[in-house]
PDB file of N, CA and C in Angstrom:
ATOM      1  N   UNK A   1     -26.649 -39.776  57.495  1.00  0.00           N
ATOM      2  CA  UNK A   1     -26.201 -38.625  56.736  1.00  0.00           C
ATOM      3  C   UNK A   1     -24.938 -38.079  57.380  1.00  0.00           C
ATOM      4  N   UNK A   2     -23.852 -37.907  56.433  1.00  0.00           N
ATOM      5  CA  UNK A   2     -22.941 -37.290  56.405  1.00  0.00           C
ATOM      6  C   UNK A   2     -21.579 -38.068  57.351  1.00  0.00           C
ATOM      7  N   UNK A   3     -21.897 -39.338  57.874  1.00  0.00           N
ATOM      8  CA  UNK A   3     -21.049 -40.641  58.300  1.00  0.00           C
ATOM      9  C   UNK A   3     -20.736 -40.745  57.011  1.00  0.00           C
ATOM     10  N   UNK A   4     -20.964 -40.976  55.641  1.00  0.00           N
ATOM     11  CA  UNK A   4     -20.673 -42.012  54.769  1.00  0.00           C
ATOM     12  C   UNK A   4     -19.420 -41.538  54.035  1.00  0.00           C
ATOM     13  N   UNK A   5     -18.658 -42.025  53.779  1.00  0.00           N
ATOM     14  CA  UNK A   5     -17.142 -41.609  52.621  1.00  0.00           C
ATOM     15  C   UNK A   5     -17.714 -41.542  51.655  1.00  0.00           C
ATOM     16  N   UNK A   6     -17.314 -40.024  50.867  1.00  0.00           N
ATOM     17  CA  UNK A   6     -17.769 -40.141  49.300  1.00  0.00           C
ATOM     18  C   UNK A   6     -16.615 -39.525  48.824  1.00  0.00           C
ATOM     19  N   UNK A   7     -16.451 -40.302  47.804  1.00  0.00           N
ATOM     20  CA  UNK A   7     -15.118 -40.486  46.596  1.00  0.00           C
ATOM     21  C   UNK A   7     -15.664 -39.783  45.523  1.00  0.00           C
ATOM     22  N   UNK A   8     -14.704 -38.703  45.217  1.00  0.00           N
ATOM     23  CA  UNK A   8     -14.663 -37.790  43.964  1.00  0.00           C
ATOM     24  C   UNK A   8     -13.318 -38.238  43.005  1.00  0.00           C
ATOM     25  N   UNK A   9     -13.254 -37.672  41.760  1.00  0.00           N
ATOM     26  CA  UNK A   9     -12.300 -37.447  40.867  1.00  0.00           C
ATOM     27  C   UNK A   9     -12.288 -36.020  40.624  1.00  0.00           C
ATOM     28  N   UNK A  10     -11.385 -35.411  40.695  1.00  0.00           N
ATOM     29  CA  UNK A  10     -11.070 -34.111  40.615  1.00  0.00           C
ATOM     30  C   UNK A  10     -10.357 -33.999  38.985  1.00  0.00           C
ATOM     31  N   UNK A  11     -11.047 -33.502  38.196  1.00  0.00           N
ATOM     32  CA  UNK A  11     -10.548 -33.810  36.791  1.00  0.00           C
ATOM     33  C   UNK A  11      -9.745 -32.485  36.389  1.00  0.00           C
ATOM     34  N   UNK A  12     -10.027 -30.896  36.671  1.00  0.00           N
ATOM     35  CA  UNK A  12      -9.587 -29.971  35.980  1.00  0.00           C
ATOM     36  C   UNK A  12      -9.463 -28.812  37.422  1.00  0.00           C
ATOM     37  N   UNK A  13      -8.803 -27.847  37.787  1.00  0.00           N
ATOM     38  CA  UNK A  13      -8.526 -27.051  38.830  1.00  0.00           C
ATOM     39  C   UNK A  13      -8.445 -26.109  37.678  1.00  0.00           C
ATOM     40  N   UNK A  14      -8.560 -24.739  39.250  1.00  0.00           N
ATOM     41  CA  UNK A  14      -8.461 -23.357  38.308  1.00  0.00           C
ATOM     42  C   UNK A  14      -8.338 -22.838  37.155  1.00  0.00           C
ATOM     43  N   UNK A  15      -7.602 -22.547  36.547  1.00  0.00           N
ATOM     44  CA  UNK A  15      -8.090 -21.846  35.307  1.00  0.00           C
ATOM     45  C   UNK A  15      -8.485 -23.108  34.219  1.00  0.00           C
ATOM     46  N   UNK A  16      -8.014 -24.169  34.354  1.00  0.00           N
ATOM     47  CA  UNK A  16      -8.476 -25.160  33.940  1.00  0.00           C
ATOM     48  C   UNK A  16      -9.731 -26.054  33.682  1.00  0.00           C
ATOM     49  N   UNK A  17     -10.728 -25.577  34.655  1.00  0.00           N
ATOM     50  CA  UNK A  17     -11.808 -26.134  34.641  1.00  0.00           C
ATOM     51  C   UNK A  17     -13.115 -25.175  33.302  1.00  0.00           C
ATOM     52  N   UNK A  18     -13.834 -25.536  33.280  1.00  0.00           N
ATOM     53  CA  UNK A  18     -14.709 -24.411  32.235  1.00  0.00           C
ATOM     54  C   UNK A  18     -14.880 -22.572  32.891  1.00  0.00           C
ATOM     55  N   UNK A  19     -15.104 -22.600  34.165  1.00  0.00           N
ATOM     56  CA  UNK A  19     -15.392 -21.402  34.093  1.00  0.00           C
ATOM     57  C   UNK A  19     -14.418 -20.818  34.574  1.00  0.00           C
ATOM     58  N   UNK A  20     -12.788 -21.476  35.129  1.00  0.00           N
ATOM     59  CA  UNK A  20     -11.690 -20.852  34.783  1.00  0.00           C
ATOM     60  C   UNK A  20     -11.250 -20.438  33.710  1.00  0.00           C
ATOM     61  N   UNK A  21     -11.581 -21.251  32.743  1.00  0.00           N
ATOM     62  CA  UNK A  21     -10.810 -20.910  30.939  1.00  0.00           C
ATOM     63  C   UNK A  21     -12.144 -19.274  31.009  1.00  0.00           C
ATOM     64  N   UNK A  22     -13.307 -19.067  31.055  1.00  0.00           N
ATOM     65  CA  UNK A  22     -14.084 -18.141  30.710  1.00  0.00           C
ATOM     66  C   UNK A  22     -13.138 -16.350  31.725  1.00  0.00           C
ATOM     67  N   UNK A  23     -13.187 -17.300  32.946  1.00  0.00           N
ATOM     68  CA  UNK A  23     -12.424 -15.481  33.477  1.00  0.00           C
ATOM     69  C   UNK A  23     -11.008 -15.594  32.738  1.00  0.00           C
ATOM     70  N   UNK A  24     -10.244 -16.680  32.842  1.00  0.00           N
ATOM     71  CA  UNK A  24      -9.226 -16.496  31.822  1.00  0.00           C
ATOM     72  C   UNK A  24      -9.186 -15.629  30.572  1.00  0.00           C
ATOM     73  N   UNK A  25     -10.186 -15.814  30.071  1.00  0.00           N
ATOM     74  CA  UNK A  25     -10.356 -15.019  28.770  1.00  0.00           C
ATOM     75  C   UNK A  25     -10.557 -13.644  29.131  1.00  0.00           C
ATOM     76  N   UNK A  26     -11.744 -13.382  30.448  1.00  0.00           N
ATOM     77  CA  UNK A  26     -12.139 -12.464  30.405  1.00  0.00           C
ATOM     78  C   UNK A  26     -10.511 -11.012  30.878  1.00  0.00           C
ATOM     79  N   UNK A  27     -10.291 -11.922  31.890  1.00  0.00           N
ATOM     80  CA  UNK A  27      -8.938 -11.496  32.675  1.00  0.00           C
ATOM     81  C   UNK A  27      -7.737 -10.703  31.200  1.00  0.00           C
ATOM     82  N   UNK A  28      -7.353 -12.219  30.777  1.00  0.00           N
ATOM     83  CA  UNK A  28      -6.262 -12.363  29.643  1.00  0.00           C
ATOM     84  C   UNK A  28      -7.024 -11.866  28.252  1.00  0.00           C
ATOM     85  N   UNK A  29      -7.623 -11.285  27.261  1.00  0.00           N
ATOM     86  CA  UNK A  29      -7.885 -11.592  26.327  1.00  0.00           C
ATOM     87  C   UNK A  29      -6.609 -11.897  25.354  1.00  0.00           C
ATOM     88  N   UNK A  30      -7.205 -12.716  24.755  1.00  0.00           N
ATOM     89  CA  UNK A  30      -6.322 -13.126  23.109  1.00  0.00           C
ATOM     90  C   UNK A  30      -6.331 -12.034  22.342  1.00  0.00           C
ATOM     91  N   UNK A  31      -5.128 -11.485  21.719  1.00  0.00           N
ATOM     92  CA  UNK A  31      -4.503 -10.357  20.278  1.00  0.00           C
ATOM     93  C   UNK A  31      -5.503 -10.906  19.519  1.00  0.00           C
ATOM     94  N   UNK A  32      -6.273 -10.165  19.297  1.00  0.00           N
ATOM     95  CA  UNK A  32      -6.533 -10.570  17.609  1.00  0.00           C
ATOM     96  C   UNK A  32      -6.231  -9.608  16.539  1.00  0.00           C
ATOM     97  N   UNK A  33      -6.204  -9.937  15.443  1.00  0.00           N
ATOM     98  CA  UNK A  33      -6.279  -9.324  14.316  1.00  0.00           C
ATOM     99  C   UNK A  33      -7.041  -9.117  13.533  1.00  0.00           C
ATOM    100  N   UNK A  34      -7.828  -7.923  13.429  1.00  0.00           N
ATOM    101  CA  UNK A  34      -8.643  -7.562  12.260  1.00  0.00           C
ATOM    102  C   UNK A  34      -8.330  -7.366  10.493  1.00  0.00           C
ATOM    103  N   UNK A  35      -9.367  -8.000  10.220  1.00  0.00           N
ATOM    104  CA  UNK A  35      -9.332  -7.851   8.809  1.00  0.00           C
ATOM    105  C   UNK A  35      -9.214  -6.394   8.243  1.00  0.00           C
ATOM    106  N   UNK A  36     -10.571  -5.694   9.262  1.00  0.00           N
ATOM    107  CA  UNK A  36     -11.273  -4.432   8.568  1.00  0.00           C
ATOM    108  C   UNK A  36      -9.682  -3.735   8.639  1.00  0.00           C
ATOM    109  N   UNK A  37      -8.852  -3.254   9.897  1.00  0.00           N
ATOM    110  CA  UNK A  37      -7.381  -2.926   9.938  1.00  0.00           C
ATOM    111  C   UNK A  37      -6.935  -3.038   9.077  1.00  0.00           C
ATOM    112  N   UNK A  38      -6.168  -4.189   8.973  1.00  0.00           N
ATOM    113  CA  UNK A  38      -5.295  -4.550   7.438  1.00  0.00           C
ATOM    114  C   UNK A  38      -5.697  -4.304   6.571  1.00  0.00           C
ATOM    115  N   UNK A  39      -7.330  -4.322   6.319  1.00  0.00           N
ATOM    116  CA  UNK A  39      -7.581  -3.911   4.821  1.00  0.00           C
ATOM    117  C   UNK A  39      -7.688  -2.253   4.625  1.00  0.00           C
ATOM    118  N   UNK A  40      -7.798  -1.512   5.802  1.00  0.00           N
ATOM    119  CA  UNK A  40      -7.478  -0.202   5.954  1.00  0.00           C
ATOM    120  C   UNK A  40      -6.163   0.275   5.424  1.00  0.00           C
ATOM    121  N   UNK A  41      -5.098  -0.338   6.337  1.00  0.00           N
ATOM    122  CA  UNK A  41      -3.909   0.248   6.070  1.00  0.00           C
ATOM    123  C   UNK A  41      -3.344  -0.652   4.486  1.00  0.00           C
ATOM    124  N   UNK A  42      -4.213  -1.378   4.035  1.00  0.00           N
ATOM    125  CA  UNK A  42      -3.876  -1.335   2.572  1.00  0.00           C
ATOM    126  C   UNK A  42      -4.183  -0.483   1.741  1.00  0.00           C
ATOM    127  N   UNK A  43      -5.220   0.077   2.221  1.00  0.00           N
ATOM    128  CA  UNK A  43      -6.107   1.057   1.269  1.00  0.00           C
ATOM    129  C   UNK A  43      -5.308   2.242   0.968  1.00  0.00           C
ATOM    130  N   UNK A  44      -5.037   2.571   2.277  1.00  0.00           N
ATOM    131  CA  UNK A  44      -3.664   3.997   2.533  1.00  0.00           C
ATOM    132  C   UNK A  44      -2.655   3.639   2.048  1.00  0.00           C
ATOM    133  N   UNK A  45      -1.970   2.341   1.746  1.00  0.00           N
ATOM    134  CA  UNK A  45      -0.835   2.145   1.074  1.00  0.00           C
ATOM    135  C   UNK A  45      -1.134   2.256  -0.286  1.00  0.00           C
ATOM    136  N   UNK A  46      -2.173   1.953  -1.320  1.00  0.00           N
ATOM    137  CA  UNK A  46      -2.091   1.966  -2.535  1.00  0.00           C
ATOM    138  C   UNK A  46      -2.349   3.275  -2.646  1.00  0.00           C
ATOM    139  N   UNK A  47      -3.134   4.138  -2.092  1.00  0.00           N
ATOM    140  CA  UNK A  47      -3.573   5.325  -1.984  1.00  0.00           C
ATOM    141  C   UNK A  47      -2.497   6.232  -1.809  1.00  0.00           C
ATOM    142  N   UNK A  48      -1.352   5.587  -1.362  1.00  0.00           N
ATOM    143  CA  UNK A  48      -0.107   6.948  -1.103  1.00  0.00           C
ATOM    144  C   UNK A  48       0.446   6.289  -2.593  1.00  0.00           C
ATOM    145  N   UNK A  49       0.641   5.173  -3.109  1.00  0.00           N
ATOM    146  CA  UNK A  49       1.088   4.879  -4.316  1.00  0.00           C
ATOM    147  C   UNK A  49       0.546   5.828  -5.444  1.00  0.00           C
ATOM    148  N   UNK A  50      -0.593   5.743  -5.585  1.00  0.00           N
ATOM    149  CA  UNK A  50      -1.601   6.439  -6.426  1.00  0.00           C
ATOM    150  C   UNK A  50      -1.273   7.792  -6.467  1.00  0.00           C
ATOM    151  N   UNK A  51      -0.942   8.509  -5.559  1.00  0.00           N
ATOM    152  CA  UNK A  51      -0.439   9.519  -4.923  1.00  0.00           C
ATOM    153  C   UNK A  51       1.016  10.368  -5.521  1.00  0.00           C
ATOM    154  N   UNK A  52       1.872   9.117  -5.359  1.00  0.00           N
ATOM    155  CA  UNK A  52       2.977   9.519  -5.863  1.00  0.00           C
ATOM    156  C   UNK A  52       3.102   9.544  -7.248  1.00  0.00           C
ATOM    157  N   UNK A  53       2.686   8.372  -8.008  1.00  0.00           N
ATOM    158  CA  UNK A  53       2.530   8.409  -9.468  1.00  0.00           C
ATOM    159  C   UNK A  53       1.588   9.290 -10.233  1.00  0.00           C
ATOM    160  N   UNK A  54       0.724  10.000  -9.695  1.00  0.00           N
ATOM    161  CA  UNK A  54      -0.135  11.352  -9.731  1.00  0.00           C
ATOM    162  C   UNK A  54       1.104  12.551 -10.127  1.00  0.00           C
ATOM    163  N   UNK A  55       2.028  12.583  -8.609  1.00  0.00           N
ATOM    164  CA  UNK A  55       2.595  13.440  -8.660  1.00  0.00           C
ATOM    165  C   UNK A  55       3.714  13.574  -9.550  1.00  0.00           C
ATOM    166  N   UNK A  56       4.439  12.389 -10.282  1.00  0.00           N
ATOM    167  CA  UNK A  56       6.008  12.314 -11.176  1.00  0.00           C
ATOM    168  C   UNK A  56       4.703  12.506 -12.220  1.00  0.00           C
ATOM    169  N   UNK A  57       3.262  12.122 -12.644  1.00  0.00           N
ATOM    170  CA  UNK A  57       3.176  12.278 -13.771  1.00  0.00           C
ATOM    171  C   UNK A  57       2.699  13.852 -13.936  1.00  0.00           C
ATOM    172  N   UNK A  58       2.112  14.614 -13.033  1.00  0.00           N
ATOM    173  CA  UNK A  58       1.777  16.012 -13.217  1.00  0.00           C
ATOM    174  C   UNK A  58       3.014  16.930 -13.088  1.00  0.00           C
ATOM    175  N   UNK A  59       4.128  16.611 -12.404  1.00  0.00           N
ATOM    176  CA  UNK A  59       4.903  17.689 -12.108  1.00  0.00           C
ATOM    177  C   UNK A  59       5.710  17.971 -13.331  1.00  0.00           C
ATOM    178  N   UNK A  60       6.032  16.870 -14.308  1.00  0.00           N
ATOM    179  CA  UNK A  60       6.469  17.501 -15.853  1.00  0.00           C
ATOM    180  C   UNK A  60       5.870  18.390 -16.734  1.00  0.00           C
ATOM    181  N   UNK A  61       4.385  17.778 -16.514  1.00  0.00           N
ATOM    182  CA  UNK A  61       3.699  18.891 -17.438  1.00  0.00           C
ATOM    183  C   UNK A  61       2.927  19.944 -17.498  1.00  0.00           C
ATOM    184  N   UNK A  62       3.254  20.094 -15.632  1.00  0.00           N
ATOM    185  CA  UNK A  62       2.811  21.659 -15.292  1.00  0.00           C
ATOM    186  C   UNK A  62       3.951  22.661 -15.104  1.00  0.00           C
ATOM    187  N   UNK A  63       5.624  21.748 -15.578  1.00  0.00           N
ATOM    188  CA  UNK A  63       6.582  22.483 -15.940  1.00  0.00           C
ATOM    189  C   UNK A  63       6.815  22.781 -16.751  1.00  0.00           C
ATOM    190  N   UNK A  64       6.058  22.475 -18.258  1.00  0.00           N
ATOM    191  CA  UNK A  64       6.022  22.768 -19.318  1.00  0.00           C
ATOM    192  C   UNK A  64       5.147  23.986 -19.437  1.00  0.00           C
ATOM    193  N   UNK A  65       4.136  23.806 -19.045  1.00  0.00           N
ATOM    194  CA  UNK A  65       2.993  24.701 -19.156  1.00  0.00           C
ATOM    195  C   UNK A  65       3.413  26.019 -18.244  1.00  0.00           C
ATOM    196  N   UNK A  66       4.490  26.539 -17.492  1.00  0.00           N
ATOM    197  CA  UNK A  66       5.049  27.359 -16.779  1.00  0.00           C
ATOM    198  C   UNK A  66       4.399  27.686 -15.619  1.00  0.00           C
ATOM    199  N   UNK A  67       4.124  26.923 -14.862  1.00  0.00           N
ATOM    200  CA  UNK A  67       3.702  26.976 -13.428  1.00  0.00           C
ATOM    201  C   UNK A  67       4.780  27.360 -12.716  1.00  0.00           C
ATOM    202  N   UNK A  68       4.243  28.338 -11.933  1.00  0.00           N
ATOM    203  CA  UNK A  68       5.514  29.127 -10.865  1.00  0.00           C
ATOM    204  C   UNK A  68       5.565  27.718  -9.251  1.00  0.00           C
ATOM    205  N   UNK A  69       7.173  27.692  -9.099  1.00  0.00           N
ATOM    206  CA  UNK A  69       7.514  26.942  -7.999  1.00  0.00           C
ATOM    207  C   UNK A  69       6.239  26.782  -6.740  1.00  0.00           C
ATOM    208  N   UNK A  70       5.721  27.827  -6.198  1.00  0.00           N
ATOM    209  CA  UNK A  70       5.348  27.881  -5.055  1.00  0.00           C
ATOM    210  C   UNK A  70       3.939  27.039  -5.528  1.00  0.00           C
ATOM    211  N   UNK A  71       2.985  27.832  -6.634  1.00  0.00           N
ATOM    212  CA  UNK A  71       1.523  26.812  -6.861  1.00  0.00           C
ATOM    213  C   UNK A  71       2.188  25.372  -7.431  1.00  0.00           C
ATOM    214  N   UNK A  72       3.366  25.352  -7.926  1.00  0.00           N
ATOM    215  CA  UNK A  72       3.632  23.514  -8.232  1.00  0.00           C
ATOM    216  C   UNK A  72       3.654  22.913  -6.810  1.00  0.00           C
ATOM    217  N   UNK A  73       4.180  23.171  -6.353  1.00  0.00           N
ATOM    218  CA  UNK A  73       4.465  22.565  -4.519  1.00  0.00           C
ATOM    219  C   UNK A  73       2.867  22.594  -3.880  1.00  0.00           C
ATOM    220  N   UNK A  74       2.363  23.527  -3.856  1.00  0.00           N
ATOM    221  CA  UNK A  74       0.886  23.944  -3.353  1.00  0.00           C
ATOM    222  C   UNK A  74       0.266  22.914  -3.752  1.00  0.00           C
ATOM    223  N   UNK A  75       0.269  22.846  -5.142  1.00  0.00           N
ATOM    224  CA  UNK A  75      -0.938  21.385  -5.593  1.00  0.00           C
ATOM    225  C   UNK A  75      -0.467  20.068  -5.682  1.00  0.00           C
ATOM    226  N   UNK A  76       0.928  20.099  -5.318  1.00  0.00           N
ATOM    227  CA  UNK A  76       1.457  18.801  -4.985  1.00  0.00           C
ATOM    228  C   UNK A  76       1.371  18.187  -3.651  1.00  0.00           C
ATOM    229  N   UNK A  77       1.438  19.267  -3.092  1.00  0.00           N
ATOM    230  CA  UNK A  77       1.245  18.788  -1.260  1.00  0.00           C
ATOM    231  C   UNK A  77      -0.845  19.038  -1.459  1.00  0.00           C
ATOM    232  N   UNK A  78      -1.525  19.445  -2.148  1.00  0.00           N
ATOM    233  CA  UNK A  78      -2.688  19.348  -2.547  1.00  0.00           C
ATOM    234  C   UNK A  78      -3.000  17.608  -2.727  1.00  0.00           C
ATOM    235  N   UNK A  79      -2.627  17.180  -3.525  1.00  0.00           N
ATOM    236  CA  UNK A  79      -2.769  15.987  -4.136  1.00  0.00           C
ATOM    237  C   UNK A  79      -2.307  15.119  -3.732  1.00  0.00           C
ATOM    238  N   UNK A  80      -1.322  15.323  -2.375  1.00  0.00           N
ATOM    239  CA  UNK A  80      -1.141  14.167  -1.619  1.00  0.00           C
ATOM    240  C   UNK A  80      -1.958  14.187  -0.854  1.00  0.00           C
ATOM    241  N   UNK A  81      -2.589  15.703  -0.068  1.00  0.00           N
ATOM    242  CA  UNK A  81      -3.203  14.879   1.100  1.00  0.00           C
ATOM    243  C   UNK A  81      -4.780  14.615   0.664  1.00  0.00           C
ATOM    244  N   UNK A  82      -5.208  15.342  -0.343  1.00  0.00           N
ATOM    245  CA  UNK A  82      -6.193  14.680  -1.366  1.00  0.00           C
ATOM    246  C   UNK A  82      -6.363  13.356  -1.240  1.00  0.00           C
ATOM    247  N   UNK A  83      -5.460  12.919  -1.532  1.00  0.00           N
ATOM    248  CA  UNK A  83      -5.006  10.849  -1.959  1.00  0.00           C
ATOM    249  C   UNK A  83      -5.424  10.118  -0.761  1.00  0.00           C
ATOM    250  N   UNK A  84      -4.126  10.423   0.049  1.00  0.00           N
ATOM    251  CA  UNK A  84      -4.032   9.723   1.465  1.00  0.00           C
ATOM    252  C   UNK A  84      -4.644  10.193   2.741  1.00  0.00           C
ATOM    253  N   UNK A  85      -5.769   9.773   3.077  1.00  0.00           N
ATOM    254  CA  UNK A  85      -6.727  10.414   4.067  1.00  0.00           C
ATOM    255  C   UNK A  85      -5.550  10.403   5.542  1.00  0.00           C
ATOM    256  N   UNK A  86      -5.236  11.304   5.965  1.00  0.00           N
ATOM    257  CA  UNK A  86      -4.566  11.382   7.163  1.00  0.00           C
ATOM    258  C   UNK A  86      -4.903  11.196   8.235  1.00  0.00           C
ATOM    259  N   UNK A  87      -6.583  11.434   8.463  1.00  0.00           N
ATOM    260  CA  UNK A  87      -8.075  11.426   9.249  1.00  0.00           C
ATOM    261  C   UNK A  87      -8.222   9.897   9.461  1.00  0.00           C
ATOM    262  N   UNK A  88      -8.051   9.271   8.560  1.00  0.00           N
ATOM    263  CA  UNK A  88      -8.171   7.528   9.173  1.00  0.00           C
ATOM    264  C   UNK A  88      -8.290   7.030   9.969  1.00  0.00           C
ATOM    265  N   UNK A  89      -7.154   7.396  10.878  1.00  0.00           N
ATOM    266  CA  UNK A  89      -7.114   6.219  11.979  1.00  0.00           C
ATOM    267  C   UNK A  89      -7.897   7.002  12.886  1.00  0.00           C
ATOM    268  N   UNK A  90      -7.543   8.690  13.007  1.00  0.00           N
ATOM    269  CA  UNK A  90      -8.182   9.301  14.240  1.00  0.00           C
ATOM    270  C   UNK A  90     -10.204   8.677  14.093  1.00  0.00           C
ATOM    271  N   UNK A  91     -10.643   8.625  12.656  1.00  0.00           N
ATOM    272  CA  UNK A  91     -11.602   8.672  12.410  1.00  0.00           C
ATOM    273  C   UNK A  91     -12.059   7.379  13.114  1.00  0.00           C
ATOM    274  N   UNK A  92     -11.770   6.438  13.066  1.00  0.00           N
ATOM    275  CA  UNK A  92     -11.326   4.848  13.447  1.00  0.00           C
ATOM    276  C   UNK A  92     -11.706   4.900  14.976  1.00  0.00           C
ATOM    277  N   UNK A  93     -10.838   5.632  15.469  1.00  0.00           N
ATOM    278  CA  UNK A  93     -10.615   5.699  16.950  1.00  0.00           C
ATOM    279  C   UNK A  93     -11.978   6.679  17.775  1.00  0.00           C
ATOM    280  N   UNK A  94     -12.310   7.441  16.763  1.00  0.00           N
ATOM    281  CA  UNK A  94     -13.485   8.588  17.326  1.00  0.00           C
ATOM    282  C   UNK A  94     -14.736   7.849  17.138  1.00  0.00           C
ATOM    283  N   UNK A  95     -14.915   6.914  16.117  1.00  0.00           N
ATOM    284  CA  UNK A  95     -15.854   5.959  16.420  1.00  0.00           C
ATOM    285  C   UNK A  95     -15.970   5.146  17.169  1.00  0.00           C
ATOM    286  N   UNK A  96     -15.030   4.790  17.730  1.00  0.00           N
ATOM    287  CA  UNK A  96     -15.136   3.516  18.397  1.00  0.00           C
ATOM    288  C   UNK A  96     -14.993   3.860  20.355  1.00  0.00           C
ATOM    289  N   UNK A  97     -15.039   5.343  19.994  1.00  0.00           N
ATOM    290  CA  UNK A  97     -15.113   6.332  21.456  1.00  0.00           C
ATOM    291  C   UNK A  97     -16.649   6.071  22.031  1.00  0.00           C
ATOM    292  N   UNK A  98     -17.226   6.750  20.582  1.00  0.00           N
ATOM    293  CA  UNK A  98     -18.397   7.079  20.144  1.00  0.00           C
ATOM    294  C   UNK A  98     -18.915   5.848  20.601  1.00  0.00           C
ATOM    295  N   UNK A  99     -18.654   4.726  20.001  1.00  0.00           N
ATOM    296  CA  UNK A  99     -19.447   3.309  20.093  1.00  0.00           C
ATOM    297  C   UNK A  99     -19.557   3.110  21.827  1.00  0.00           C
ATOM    298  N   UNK A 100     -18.473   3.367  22.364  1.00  0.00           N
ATOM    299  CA  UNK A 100     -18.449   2.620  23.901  1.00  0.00           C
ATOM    300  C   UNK A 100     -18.962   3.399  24.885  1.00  0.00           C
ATOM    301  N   UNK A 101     -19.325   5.022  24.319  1.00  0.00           N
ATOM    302  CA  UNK A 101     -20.372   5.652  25.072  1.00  0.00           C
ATOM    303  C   UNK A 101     -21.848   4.843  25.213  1.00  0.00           C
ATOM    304  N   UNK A 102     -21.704   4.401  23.765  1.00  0.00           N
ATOM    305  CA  UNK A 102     -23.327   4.178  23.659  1.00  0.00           C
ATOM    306  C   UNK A 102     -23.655   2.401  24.182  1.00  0.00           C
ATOM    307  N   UNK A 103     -22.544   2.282  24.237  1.00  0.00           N
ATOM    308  CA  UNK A 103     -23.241   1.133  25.181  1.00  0.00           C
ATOM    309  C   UNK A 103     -22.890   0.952  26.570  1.00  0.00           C
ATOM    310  N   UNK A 104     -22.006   2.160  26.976  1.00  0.00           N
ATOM    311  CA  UNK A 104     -22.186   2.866  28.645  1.00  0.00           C
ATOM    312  C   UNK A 104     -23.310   2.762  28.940  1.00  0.00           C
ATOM    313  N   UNK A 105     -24.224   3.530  28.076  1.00  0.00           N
ATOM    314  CA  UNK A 105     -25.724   4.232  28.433  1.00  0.00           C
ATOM    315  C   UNK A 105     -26.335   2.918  28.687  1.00  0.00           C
ATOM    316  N   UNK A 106     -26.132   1.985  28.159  1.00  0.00           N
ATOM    317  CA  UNK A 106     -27.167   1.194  28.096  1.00  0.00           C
ATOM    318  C   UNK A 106     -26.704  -0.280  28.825  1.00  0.00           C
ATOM    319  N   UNK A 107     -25.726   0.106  29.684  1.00  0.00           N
ATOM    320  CA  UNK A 107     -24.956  -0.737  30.906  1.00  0.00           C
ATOM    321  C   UNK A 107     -24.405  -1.992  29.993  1.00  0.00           C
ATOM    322  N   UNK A 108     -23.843  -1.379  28.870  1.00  0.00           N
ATOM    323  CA  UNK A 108     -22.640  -2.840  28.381  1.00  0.00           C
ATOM    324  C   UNK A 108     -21.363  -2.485  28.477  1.00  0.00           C
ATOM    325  N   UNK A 109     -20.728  -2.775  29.179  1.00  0.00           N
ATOM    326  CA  UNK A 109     -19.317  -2.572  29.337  1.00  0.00           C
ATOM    327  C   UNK A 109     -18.325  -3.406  28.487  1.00  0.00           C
ATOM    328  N   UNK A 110     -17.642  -2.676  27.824  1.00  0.00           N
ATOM    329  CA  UNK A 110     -16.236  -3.804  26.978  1.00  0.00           C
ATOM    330  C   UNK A 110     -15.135  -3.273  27.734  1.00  0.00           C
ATOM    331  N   UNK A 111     -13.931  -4.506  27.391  1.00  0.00           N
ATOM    332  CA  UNK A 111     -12.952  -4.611  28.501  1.00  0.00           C
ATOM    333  C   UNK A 111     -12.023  -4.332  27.000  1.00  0.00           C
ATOM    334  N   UNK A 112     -12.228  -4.336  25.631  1.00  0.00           N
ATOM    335  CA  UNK A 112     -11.637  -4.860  24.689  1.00  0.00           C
ATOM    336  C   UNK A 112     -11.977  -3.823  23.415  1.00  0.00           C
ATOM    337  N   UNK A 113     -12.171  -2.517  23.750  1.00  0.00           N
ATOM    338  CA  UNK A 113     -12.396  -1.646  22.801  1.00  0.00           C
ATOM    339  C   UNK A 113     -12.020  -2.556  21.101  1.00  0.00           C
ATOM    340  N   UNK A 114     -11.360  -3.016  20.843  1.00  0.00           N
ATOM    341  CA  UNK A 114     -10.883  -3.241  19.276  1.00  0.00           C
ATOM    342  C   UNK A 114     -12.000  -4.056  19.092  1.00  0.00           C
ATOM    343  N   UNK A 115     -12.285  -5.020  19.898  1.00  0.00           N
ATOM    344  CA  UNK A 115     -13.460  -6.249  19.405  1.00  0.00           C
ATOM    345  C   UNK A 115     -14.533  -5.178  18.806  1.00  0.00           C
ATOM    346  N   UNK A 116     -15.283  -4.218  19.313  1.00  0.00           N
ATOM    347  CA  UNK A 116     -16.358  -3.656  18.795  1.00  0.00           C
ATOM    348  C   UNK A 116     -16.491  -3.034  17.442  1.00  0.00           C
ATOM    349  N   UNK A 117     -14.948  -2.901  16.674  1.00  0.00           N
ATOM    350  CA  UNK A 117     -15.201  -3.705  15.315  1.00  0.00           C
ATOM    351  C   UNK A 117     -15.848  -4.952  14.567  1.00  0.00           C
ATOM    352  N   UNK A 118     -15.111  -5.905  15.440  1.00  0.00           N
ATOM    353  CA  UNK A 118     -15.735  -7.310  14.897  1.00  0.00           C
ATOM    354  C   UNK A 118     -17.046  -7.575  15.712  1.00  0.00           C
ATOM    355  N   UNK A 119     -17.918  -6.794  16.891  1.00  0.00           N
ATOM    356  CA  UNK A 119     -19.103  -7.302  17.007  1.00  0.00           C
ATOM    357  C   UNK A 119     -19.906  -6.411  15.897  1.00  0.00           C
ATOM    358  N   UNK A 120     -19.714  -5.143  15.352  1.00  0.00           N
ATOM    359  CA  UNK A 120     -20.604  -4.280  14.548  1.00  0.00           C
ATOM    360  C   UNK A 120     -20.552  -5.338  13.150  1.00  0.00           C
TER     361      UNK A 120
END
């Protein structure tokens, strides 16, 4: 024991080998991109559309009907923020506060706050 030559092949080193690529990941994570996101900030885009064409079509005919300047403006800045939730993203972000408390408590740590979209 331990006289004898033993011959290896060394196939993959550091981050290269399997449980280098795993802290790699853990270290580095990969950008990703969410769906639920994009399909958010689409929602707010048609929603400010909706918004505006609300507003060229009401503001003629509550000038007909003699609406004083200040309530036309009032229910126009009404009906935008009506439309376009402004609360979104904060809402987005207060959940996902919310989420990483609760798996503090319960000793899961994320390194990657955004993923806990795509694990829910």
């Amino acid at each position: 024991m331990g006289t004898e030559l033993v011959w290896a092949l060394v196939k993959n080193t550091g981050f290269l080998t399997t449980k280098g690529s795993l802290i790699r990941d853990i270290l580095y994570p990969k950008e990703i991109k969410f769906k639920f996101y994009n399909d958010g900030l689409k929602f707010v885009g048609i929603m400010a559309i909706l918004a505006v064409v609300a507003l060229i079509c009401t503001i003629p005919l509550q000038l007909n009907i003699g609406v004083p300047s200040g309530v036309l403006i009032d229910r126009a800045l009404d009906l935008i923020t009506v439309t376009v939730p402004p609360a979104l993203p904060a809402a987005m972000s207060c959940g996902i506060v919310f989420a990483l408390n609760r798996l503090k408590k319960k000793n899961i740590f994320c390194i990657s706050p955004p993923r806990i979209n795509m694990a829910g």
